[in-house]
C-alpha atoms as a PDB file:
ATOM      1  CA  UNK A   1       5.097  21.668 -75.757  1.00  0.00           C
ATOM      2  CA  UNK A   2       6.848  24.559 -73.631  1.00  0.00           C
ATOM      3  CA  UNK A   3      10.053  23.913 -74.647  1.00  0.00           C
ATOM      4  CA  UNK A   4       8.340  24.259 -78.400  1.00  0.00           C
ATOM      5  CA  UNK A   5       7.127  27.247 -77.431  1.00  0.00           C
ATOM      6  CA  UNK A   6      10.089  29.089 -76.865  1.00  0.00           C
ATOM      7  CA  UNK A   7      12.237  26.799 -79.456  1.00  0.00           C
ATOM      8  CA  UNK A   8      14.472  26.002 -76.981  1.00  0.00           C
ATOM      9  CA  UNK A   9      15.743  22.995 -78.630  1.00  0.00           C
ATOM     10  CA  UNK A  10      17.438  21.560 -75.739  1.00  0.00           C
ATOM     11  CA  UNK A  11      14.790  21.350 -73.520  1.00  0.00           C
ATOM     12  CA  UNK A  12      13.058  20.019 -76.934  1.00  0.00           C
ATOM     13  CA  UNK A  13      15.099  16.917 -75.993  1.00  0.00           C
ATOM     14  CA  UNK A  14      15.092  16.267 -72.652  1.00  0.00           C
ATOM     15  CA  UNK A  15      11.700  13.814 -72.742  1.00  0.00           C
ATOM     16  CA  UNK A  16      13.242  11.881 -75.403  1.00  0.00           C
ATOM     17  CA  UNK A  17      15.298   8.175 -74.364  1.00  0.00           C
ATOM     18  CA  UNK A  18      18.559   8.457 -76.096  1.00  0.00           C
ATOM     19  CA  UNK A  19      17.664   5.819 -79.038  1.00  0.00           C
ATOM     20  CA  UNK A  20      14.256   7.608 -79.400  1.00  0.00           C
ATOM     21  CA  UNK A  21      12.544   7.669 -83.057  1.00  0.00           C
ATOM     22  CA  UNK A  22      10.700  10.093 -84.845  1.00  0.00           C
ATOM     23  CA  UNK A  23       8.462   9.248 -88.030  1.00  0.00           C
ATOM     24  CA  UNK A  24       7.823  12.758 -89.484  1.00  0.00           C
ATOM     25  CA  UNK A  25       5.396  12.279 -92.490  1.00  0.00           C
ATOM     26  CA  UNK A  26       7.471   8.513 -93.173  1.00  0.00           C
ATOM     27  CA  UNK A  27      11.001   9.743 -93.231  1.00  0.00           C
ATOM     28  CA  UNK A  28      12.605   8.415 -89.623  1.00  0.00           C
ATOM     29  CA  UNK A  29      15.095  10.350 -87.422  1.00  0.00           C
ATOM     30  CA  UNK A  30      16.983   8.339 -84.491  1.00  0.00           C
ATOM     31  CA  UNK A  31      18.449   9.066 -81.383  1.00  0.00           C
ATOM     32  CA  UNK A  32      19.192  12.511 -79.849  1.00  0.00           C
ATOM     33  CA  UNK A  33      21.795  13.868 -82.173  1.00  0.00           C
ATOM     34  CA  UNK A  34      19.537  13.268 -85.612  1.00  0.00           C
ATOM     35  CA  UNK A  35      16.477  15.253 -83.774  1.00  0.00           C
ATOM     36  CA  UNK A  36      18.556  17.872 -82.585  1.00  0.00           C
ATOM     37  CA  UNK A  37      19.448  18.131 -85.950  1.00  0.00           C
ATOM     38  CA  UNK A  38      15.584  18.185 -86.824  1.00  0.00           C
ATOM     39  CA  UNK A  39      14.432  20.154 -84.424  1.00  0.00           C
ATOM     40  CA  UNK A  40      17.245  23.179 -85.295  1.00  0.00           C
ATOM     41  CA  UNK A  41      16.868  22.881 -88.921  1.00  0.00           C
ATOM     42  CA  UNK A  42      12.772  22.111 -88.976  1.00  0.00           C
ATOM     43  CA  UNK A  43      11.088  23.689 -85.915  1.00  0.00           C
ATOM     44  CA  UNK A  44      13.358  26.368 -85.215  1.00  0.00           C
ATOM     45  CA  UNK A  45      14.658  27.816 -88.494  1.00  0.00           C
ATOM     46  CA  UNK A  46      10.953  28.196 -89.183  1.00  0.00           C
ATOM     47  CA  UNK A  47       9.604  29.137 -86.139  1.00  0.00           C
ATOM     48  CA  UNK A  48       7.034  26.361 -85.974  1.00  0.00           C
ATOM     49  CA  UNK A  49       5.034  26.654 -82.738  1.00  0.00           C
ATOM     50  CA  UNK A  50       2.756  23.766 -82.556  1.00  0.00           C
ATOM     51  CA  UNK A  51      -0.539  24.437 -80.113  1.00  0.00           C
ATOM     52  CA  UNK A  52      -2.122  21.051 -78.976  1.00  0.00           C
ATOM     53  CA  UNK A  53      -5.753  21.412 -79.017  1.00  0.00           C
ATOM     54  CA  UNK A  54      -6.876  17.696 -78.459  1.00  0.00           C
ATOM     55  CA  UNK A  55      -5.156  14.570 -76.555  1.00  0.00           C
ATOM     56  CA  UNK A  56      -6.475  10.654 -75.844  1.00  0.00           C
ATOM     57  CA  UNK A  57      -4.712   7.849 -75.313  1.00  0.00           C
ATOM     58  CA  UNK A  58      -5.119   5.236 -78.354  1.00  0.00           C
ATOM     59  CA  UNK A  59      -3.849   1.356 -78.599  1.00  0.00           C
ATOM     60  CA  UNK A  60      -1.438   2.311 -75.903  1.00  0.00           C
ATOM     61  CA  UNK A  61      -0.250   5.801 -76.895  1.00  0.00           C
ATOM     62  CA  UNK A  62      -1.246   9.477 -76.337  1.00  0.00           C
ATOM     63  CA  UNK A  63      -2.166  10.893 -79.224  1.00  0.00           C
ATOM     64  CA  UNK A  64      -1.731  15.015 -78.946  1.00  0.00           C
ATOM     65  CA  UNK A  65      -3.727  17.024 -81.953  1.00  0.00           C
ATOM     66  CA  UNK A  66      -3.326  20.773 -83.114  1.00  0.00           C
ATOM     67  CA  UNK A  67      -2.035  23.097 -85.688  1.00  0.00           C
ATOM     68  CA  UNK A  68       1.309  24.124 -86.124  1.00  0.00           C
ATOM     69  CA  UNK A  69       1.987  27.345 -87.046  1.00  0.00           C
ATOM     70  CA  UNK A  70       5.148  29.294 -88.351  1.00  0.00           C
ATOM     71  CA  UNK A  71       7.222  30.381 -91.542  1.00  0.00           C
ATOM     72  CA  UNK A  72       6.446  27.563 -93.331  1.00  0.00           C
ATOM     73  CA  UNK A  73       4.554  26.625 -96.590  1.00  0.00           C
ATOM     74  CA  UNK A  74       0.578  26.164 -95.552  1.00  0.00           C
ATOM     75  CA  UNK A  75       1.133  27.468 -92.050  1.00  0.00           C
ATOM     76  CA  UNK A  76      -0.553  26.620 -90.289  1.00  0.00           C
ATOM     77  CA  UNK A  77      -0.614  22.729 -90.653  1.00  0.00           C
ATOM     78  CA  UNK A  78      -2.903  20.471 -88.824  1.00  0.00           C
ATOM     79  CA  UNK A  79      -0.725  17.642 -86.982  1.00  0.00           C
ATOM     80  CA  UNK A  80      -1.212  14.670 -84.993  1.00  0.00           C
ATOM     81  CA  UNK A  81       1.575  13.191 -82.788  1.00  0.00           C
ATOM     82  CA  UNK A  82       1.183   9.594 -81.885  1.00  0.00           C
ATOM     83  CA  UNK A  83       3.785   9.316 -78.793  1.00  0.00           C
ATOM     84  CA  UNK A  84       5.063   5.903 -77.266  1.00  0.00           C
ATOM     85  CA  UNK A  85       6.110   6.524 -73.782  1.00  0.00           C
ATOM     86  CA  UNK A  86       8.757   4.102 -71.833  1.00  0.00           C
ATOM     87  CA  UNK A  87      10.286   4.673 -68.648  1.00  0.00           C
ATOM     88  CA  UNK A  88       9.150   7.809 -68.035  1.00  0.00           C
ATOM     89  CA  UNK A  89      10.719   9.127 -71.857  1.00  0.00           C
ATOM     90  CA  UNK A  90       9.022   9.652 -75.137  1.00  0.00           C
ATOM     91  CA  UNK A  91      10.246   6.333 -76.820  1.00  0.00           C
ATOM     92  CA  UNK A  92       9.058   6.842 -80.053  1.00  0.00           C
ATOM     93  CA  UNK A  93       6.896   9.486 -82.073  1.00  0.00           C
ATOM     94  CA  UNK A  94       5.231   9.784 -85.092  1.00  0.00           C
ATOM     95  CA  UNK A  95       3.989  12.831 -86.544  1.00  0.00           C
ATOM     96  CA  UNK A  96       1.464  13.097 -89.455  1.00  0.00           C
ATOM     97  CA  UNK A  97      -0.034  15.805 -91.114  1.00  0.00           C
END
């Protein structure tokens, strides 16, 4: 959520395993290279800072709620990330709105 902050996109990365997946609203994004391209194109073109304002861990996952807010359409946009963790890396996420 730091790394959001500042849209440092790298750092973005770092929590994610290498053959991670993101579900954004359905459409799915694997591995590092595809959300770097996300996260440059997505998060940081439009300056979306997203500001967790709940989190509780659900059938095995920690789910993280907030608004995101930025130069987007409907800014800001209530989220919810469902996160699977493995190993100590975010193994898979999916993000509705």
């Amino acid at each position: 959520m730091a790394a959001n902050a500042r849209l440092d996109v790298s750092a973005m990365l770092e929590p994610f395993a290498a053959d991670a997946l993101l579900t954004d609203n359905g459409r799915a994004v694997l591995g590092r290279a595809e959300l770097r391209r996300l996260f440059e194109e997505e998060v940081v073109a439009v300056k979306a800072i997203f500001t967790p304002d709940t989190v509780r861990h659900e059938d095995g996952q920690v789910v993280v709620e907030g608004p995101a807010h930025g130069d987007f359409k409907g800014s800001p946009i209530r989220f919810t990330y469902r996160f699977t963790l493995e190993d100590d890396a975010i193994k898979a996420l999916e993000i509705t709105a």
